[in-house]
N, C-alpha and C. Protein backbone atom coordinates (compact mmCIF):
# COMPACT_ATOMS: atom_id res chain seq x y z
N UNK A 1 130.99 61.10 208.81
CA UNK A 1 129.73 61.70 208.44
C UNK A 1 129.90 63.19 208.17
N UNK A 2 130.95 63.92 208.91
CA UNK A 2 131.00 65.04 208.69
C UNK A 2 131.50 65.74 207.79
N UNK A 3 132.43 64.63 207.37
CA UNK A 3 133.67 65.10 206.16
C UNK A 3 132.53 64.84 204.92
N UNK A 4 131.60 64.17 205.02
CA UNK A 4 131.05 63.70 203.52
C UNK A 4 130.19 64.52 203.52
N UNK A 5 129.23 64.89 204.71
CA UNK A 5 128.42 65.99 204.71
C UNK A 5 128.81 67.23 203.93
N UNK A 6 130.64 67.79 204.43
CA UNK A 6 130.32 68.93 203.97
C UNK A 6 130.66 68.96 202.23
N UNK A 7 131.40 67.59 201.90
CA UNK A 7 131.77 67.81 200.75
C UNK A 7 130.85 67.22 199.75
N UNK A 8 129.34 67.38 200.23
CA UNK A 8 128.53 66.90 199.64
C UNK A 8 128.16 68.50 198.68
N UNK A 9 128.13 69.36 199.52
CA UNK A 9 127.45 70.93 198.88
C UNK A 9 128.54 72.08 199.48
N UNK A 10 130.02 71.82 200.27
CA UNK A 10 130.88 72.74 200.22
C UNK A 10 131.36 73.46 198.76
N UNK A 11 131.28 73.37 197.78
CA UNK A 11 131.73 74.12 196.97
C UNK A 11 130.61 75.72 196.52
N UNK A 12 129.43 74.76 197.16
CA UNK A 12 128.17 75.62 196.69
C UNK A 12 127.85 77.51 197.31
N UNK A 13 128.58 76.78 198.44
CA UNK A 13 128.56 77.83 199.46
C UNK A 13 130.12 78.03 199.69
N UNK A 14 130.88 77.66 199.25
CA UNK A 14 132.49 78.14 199.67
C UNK A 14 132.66 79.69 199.28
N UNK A 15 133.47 80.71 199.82
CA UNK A 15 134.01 81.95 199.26
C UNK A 15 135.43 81.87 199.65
N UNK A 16 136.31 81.81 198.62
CA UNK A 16 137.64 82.28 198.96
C UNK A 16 138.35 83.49 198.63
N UNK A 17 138.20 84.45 199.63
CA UNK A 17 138.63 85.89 199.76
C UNK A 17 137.72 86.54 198.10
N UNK A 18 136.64 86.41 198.40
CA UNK A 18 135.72 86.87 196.70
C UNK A 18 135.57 85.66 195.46
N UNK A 19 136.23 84.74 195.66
CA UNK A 19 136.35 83.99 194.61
C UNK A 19 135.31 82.69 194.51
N UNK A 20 133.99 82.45 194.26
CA UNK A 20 133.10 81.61 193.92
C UNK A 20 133.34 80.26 192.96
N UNK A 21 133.94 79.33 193.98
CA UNK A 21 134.27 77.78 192.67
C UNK A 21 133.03 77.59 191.52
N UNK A 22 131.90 77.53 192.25
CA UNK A 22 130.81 77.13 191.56
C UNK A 22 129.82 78.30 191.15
N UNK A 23 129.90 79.78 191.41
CA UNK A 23 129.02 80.67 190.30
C UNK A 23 129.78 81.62 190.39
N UNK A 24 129.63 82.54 189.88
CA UNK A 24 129.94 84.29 189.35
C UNK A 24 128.98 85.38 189.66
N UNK A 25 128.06 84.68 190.32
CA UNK A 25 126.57 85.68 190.66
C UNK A 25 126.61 86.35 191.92
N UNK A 26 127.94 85.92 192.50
CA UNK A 26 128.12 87.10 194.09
C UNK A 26 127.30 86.84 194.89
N UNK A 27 125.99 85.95 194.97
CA UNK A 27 125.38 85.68 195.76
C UNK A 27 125.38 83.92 196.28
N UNK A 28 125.05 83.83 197.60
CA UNK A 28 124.93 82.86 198.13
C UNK A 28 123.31 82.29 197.48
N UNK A 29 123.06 80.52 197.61
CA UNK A 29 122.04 80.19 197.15
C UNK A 29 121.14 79.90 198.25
N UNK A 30 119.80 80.09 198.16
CA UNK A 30 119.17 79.92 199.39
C UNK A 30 119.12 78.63 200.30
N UNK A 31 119.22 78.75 201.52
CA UNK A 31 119.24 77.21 202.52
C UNK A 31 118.50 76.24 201.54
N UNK A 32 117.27 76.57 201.21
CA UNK A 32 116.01 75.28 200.58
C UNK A 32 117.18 74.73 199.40
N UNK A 33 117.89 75.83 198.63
CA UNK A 33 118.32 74.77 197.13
C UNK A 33 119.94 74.13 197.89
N UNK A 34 120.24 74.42 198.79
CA UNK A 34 121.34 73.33 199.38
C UNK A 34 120.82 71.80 199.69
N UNK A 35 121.85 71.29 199.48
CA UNK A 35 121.08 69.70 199.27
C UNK A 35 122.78 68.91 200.12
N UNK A 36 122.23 67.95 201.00
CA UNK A 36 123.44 66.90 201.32
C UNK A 36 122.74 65.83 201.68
N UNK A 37 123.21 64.58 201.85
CA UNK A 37 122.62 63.18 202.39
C UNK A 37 122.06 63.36 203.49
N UNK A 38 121.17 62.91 203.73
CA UNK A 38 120.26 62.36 204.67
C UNK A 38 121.09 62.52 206.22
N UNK A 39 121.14 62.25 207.11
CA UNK A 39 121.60 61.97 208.46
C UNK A 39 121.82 60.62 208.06
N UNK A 40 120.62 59.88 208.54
CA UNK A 40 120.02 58.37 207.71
C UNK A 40 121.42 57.95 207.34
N UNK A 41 121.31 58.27 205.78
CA UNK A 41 122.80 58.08 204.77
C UNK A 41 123.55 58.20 204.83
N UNK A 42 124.41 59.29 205.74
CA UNK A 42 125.06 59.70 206.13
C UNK A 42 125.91 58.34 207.08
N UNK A 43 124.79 58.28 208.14
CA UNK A 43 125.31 57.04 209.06
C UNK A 43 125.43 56.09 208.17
N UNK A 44 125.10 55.55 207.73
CA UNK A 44 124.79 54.41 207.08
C UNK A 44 125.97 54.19 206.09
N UNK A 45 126.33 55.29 204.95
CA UNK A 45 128.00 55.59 204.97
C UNK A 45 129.27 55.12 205.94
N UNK A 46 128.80 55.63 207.18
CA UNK A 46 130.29 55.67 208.28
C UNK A 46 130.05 53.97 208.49
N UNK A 47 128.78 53.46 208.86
CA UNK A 47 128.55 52.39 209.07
C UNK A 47 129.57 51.24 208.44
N UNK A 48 128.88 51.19 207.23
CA UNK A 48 129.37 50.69 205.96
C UNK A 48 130.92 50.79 206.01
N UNK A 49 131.76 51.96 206.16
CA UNK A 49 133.38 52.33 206.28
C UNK A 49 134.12 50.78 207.66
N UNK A 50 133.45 51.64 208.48
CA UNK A 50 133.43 50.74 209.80
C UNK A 50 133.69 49.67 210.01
N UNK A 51 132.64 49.23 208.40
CA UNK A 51 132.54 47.28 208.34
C UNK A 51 134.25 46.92 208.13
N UNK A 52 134.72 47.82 207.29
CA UNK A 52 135.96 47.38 205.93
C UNK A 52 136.63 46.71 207.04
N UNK A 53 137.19 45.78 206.43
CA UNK A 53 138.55 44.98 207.10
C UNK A 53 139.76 44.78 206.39
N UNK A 54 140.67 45.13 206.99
CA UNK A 54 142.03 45.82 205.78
C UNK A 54 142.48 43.88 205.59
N UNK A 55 143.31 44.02 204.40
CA UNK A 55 143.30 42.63 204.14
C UNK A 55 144.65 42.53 205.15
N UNK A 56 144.89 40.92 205.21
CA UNK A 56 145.73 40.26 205.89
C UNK A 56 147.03 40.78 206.09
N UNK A 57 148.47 41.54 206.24
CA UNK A 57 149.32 41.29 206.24
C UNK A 57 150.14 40.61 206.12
N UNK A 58 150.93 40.20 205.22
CA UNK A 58 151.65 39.31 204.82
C UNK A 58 153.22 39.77 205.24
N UNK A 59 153.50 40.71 206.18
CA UNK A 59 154.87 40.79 206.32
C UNK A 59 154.78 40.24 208.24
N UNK A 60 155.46 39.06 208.42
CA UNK A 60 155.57 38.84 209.85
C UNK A 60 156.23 39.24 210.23
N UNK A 61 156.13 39.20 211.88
CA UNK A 61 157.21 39.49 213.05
C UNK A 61 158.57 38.70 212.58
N UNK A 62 159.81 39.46 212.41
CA UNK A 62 160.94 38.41 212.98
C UNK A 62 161.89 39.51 213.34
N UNK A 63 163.05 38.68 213.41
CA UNK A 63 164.62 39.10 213.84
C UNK A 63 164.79 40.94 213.25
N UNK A 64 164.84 40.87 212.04
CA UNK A 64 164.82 41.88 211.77
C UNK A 64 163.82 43.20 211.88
N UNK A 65 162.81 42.59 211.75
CA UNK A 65 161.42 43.47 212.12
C UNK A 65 161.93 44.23 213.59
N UNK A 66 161.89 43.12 214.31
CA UNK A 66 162.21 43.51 215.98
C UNK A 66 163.27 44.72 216.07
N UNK A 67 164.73 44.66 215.15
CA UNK A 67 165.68 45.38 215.39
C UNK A 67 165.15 46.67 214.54
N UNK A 68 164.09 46.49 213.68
CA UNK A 68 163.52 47.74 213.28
C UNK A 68 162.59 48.78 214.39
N UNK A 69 162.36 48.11 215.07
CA UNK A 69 161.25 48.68 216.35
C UNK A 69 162.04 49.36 217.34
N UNK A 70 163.55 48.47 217.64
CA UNK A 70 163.53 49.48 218.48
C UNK A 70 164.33 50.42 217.91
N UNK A 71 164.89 50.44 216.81
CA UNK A 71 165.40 51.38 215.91
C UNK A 71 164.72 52.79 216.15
N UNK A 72 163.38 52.38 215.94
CA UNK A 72 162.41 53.08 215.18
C UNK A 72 161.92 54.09 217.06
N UNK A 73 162.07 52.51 218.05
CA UNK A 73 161.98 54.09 219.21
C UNK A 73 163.35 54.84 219.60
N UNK A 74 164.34 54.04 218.86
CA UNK A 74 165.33 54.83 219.65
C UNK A 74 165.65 56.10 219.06
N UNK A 75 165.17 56.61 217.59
CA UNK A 75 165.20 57.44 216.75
C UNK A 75 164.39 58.51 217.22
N UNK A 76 163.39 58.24 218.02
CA UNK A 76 162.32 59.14 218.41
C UNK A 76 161.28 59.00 217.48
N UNK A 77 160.67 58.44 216.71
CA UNK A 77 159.73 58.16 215.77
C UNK A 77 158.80 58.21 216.57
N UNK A 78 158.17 57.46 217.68
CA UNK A 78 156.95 57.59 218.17
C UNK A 78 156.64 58.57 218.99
N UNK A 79 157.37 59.79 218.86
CA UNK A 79 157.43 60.89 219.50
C UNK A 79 155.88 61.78 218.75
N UNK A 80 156.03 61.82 217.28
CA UNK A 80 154.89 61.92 216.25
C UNK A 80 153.90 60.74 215.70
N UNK A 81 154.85 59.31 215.47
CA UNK A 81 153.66 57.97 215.15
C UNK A 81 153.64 57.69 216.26
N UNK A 82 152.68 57.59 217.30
CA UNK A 82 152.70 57.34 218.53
C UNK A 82 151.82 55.95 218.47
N UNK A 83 152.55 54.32 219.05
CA UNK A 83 151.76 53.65 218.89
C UNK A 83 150.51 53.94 219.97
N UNK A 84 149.35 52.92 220.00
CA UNK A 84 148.88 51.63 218.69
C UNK A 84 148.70 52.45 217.53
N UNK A 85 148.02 53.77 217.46
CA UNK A 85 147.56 54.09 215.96
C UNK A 85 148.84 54.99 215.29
N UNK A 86 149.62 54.30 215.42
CA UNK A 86 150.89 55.46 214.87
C UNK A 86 151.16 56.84 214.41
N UNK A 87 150.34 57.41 215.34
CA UNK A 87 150.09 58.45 214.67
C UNK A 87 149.85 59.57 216.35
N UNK A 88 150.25 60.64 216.22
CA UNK A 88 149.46 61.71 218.04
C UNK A 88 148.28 62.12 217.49
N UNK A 89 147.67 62.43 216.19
CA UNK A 89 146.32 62.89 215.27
C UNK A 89 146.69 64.75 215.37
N UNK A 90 148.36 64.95 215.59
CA UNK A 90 148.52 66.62 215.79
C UNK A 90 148.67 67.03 214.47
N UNK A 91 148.63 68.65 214.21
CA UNK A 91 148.88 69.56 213.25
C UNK A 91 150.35 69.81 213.64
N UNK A 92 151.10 69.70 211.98
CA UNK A 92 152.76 70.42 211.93
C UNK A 92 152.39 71.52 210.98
N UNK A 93 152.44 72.98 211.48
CA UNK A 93 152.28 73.83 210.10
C UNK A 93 153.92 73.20 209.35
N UNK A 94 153.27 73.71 208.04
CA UNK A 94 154.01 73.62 207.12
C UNK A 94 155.08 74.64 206.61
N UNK A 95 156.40 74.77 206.33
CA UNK A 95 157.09 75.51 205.80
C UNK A 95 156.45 76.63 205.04
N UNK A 96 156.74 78.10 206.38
CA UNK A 96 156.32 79.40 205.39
C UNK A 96 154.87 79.47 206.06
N UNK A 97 154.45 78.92 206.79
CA UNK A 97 153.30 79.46 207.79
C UNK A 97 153.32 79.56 208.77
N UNK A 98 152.41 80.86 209.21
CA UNK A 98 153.15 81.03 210.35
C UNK A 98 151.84 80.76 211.44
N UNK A 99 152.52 80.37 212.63
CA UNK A 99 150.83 79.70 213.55
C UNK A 99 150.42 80.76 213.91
N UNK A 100 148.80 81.35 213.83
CA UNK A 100 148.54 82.09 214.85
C UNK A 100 148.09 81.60 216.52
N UNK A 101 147.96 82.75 217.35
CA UNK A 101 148.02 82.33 218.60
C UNK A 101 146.64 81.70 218.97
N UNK A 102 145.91 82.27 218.21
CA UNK A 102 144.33 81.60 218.65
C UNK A 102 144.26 80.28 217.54
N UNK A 103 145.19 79.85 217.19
CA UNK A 103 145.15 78.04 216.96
C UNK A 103 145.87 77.33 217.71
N UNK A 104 146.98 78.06 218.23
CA UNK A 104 147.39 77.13 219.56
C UNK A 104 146.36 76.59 220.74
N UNK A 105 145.33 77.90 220.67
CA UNK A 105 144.47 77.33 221.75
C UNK A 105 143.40 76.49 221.58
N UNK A 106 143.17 76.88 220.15
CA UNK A 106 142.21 76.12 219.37
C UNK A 106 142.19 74.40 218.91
N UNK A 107 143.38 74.30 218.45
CA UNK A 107 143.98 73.02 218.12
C UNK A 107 145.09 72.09 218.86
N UNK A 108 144.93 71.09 218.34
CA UNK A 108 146.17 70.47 218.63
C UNK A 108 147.33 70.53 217.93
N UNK A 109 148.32 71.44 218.39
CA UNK A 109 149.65 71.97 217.07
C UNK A 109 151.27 71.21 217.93
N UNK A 110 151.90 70.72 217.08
CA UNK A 110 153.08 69.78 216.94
C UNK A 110 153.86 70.69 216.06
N UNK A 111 154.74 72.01 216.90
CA UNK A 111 154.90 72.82 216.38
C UNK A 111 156.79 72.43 215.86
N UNK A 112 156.65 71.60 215.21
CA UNK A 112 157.59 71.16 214.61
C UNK A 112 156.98 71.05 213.03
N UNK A 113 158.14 71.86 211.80
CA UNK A 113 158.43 71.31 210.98
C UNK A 113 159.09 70.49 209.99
N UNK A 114 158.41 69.99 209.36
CA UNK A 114 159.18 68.58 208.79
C UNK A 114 159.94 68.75 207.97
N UNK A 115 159.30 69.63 206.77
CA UNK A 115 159.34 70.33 205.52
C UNK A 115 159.32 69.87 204.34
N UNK A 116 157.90 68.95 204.16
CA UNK A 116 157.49 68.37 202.90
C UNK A 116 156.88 69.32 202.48
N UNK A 117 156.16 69.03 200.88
CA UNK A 117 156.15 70.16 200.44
C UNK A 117 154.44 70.83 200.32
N UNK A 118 155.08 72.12 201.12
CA UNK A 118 153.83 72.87 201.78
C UNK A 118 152.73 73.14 200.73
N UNK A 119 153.09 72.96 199.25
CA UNK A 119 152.16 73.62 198.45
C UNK A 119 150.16 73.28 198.13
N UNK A 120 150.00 71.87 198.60
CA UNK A 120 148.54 71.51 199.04
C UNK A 120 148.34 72.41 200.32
N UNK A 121 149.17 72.76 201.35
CA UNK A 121 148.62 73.70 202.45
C UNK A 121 148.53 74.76 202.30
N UNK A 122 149.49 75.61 201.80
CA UNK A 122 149.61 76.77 201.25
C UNK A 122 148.82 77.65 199.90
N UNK A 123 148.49 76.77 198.94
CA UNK A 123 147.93 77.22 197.65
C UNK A 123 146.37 76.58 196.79
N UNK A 124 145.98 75.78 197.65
CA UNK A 124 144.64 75.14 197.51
C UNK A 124 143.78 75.97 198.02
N UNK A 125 142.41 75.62 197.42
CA UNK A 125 141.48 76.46 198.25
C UNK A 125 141.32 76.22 199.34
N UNK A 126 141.76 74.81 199.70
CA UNK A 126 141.11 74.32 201.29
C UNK A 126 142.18 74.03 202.19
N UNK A 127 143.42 74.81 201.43
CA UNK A 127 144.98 74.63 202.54
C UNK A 127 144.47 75.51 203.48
N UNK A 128 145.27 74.80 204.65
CA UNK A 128 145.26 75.45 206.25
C UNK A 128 146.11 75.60 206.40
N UNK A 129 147.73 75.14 206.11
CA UNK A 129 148.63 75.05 206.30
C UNK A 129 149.63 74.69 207.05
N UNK A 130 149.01 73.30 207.46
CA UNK A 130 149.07 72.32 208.19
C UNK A 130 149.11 71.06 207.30
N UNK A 131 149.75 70.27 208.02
CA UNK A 131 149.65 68.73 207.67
C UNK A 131 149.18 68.02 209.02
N UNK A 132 148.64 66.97 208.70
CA UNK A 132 148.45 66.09 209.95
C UNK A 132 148.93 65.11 210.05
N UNK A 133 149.63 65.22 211.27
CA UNK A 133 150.64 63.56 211.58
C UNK A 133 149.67 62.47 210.89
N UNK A 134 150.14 61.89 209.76
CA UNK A 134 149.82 60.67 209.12
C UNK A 134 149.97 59.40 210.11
N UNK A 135 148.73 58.33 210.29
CA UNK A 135 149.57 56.88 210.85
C UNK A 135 150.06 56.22 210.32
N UNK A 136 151.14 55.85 210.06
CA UNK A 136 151.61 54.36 209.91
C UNK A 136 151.12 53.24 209.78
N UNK A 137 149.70 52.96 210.52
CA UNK A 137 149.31 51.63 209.85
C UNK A 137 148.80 51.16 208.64
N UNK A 138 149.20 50.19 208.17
CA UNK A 138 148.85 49.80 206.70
C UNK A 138 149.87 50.52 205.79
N UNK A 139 151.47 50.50 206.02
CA UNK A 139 152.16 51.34 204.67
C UNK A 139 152.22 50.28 203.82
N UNK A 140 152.48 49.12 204.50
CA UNK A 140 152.67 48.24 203.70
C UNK A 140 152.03 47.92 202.12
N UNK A 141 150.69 48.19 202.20
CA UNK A 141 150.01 48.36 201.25
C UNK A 141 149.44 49.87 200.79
N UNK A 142 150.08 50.87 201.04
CA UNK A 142 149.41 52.21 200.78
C UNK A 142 150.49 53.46 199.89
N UNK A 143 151.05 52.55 199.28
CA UNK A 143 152.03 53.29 198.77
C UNK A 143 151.21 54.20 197.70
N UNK A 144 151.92 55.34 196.61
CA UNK A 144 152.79 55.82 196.90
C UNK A 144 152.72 56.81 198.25
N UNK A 145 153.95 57.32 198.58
CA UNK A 145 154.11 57.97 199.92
C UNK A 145 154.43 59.65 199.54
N UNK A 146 154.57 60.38 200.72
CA UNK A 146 154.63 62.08 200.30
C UNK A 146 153.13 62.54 200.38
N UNK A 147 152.96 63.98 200.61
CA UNK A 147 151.84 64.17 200.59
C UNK A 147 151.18 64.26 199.47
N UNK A 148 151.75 64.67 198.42
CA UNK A 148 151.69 64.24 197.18
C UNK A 148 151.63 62.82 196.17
N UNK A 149 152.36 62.22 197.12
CA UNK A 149 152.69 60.82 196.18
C UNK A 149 153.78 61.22 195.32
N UNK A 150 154.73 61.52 195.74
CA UNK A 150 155.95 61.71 195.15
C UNK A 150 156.77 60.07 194.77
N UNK A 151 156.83 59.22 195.68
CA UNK A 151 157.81 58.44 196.11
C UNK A 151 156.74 57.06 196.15
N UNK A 152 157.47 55.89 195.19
CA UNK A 152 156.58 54.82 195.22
C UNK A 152 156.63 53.71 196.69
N UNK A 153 157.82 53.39 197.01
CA UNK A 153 158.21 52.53 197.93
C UNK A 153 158.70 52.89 199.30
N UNK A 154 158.58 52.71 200.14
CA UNK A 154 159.15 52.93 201.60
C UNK A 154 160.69 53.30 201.24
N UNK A 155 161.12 52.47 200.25
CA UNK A 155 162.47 52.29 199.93
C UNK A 155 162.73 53.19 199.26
N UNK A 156 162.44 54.22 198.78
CA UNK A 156 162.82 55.09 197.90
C UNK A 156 162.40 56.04 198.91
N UNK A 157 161.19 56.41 199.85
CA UNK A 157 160.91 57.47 200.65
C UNK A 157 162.95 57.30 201.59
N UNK A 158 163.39 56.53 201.76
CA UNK A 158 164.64 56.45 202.78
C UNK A 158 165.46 56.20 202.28
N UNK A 159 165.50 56.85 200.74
CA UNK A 159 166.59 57.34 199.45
C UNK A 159 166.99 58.70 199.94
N UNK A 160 168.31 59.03 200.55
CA UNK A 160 168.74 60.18 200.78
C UNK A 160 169.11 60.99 199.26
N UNK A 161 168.96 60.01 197.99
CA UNK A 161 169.01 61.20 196.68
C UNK A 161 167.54 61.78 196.44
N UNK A 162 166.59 61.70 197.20
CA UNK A 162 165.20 62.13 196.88
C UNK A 162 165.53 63.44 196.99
N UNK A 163 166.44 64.29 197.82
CA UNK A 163 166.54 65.54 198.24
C UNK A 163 167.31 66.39 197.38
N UNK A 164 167.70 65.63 195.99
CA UNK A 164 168.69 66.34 194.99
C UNK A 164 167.81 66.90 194.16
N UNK A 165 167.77 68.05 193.58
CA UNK A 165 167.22 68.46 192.50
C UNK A 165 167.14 67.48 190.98
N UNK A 166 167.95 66.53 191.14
CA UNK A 166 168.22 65.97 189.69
C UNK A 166 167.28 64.45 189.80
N UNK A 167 167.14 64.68 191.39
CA UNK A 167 166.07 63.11 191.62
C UNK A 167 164.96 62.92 190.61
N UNK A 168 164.93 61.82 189.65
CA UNK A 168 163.74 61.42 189.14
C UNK A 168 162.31 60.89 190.04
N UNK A 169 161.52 61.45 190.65
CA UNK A 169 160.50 60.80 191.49
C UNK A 169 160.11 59.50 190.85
N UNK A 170 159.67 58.27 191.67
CA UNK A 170 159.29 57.19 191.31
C UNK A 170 157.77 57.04 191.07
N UNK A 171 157.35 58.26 191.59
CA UNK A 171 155.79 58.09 191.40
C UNK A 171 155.34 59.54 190.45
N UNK A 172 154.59 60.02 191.44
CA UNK A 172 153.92 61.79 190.64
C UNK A 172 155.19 62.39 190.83
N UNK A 173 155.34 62.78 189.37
CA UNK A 173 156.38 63.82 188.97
C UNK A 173 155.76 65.39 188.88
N UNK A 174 155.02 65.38 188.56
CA UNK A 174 154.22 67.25 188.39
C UNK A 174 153.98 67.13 186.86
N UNK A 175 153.66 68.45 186.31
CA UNK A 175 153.33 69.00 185.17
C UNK A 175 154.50 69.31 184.59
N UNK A 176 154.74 68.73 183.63
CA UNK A 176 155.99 69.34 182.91
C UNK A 176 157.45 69.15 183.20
N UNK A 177 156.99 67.90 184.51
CA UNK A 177 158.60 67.72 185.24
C UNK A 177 159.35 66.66 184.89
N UNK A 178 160.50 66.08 185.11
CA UNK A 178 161.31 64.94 184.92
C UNK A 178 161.81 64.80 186.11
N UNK A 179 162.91 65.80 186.45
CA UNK A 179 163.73 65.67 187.52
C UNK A 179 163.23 66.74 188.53
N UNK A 180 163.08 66.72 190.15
CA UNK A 180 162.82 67.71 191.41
C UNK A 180 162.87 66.93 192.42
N UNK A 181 163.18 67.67 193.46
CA UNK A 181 163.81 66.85 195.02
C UNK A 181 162.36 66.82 195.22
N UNK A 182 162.71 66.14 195.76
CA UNK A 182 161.49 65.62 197.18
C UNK A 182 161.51 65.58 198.66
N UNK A 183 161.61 66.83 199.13
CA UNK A 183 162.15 67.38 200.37
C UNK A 183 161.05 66.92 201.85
N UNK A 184 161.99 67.55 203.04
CA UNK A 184 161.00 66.90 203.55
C UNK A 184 161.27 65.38 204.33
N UNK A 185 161.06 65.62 205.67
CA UNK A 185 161.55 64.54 206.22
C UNK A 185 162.59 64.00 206.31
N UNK A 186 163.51 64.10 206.94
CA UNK A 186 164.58 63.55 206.38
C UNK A 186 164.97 62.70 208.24
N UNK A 187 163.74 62.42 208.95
CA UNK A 187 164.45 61.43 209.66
C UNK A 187 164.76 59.86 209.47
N UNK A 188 165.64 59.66 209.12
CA UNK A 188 165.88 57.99 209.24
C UNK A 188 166.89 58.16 207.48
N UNK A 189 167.32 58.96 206.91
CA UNK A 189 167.57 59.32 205.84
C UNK A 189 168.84 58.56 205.83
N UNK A 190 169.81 58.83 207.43
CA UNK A 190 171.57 58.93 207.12
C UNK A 190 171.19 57.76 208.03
N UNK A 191 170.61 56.37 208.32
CA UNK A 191 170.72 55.68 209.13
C UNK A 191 171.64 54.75 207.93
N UNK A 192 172.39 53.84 209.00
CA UNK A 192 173.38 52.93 207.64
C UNK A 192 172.42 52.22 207.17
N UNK A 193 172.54 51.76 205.90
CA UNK A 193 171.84 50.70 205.02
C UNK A 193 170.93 49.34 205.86
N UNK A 194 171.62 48.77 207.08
CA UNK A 194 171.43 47.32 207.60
C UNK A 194 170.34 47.97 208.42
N UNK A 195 170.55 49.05 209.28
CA UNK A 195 169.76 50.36 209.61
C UNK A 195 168.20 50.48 209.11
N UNK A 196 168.47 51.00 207.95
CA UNK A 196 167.32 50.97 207.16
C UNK A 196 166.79 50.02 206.42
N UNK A 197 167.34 48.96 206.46
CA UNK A 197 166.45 48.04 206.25
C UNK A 197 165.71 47.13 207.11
N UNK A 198 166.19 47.34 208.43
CA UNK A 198 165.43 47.01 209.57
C UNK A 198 164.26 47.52 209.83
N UNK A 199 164.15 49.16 209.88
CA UNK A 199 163.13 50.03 210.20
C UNK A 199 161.90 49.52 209.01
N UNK A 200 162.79 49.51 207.80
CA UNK A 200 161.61 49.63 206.61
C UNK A 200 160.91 48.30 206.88
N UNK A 201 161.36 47.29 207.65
CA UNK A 201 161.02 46.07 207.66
C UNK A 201 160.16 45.86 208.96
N UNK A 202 160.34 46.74 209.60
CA UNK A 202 159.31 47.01 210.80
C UNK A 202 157.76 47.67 210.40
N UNK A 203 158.23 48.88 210.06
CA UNK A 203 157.22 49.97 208.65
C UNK A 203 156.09 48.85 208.37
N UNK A 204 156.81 47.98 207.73
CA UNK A 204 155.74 47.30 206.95
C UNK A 204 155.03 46.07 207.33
N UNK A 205 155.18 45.93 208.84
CA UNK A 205 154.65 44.89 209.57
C UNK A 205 153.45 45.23 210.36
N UNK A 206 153.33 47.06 210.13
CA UNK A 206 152.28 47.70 210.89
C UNK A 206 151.02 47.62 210.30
């Protein structure tokens, strides 16, 4: 409710350091001409979300799945996807930001970086410069992956050539691009092949 609330009339009232998305008139518009959904609607929105039921999974438990799990704790993975919701719900600033001290106290910070690529945190109007531990459930069907969507398949995210400059991305390439690494993450990268196909086979049972 809150996220839709504000991005119902956040642009109206946004200022970034002087810069107005939606006028040039330097002034704010009065409370009366701000407009967002109802409360009512609002709920009734989250409600509605609430109902969804993700479809079936079609990847079962077996032999290999299993040797992906404990792969996957012995790696330290659930150190950040912490089951059931795979995920701790912490902030990693991002490469090139630096935390201040009154967000340590403020937030929940996982002051580890990963080093995907910071530029949605860093250069958007609404970067914080942070990422938030993503969960794991549902990769199976939620591809592409990156914060971007760089990378189409699980299988290509645990392509140790993603990190070459000459890597063709399988998914969003950028403006004007062909070839750029896709940095960033690189745990489970150098696991052997039988390795990684265990984990990825776990991945996708979540």
């Amino acid at each position: 409710m809150r996220y839709a609330a504000i991005n119902n009339f956040v642009e109206e009232i946004a200022d970034y350091g002087g810069f107005r998305p939606i006028t040039t008139s330097g002034t704010l518009p009065e409370p009366e001409r701000l407009s967002r959904s109802s409360d009512e609607e609002l709920d009734a929105l989250a409600l509605y979300l609430y109902s969804r039921k993700p479809p079936p999974n079609p990847n079962k438990r077996d032999a290999l799945s299993r040797k992906g799990e404990t792969l996957f704790k012995r790696q330290g993975c659930a150190g950040c996807h912490t089951p059931p919701l795979y995920t701790n719900n912490m902030l990693t600033p991002v490469r090139g930001f630096e935390v201040p001290e009154a967000h340590r106290r403020a937030y929940r910070i996982l002051d580890v970086v990963v080093g995907t690529d910071p530029s949605l945190a860093l250069t958007t109007r609404r970067g914080t410069g942070y990422h938030k531990v993503p969960s794991l459930k549902g990769l199976w069907r939620r591809g592409p992956f990156e914060h971007n969507g760089s990378v189409a398949t699980l299988e290509d995210w645990f392509d140790p050539k993603r990190l070459r400059n000459d890597y063709v991305p399988t998914a969003y390439k950028g403006y004007a691009m062909e070839t750029r690494a896709v940095r960033g993450h690189e745990y489970g990268l150098h696991l052997p092949d039988g390795d990684k196909k265990a984990l990825i086979a776990f991945l996708k049972t979540l």
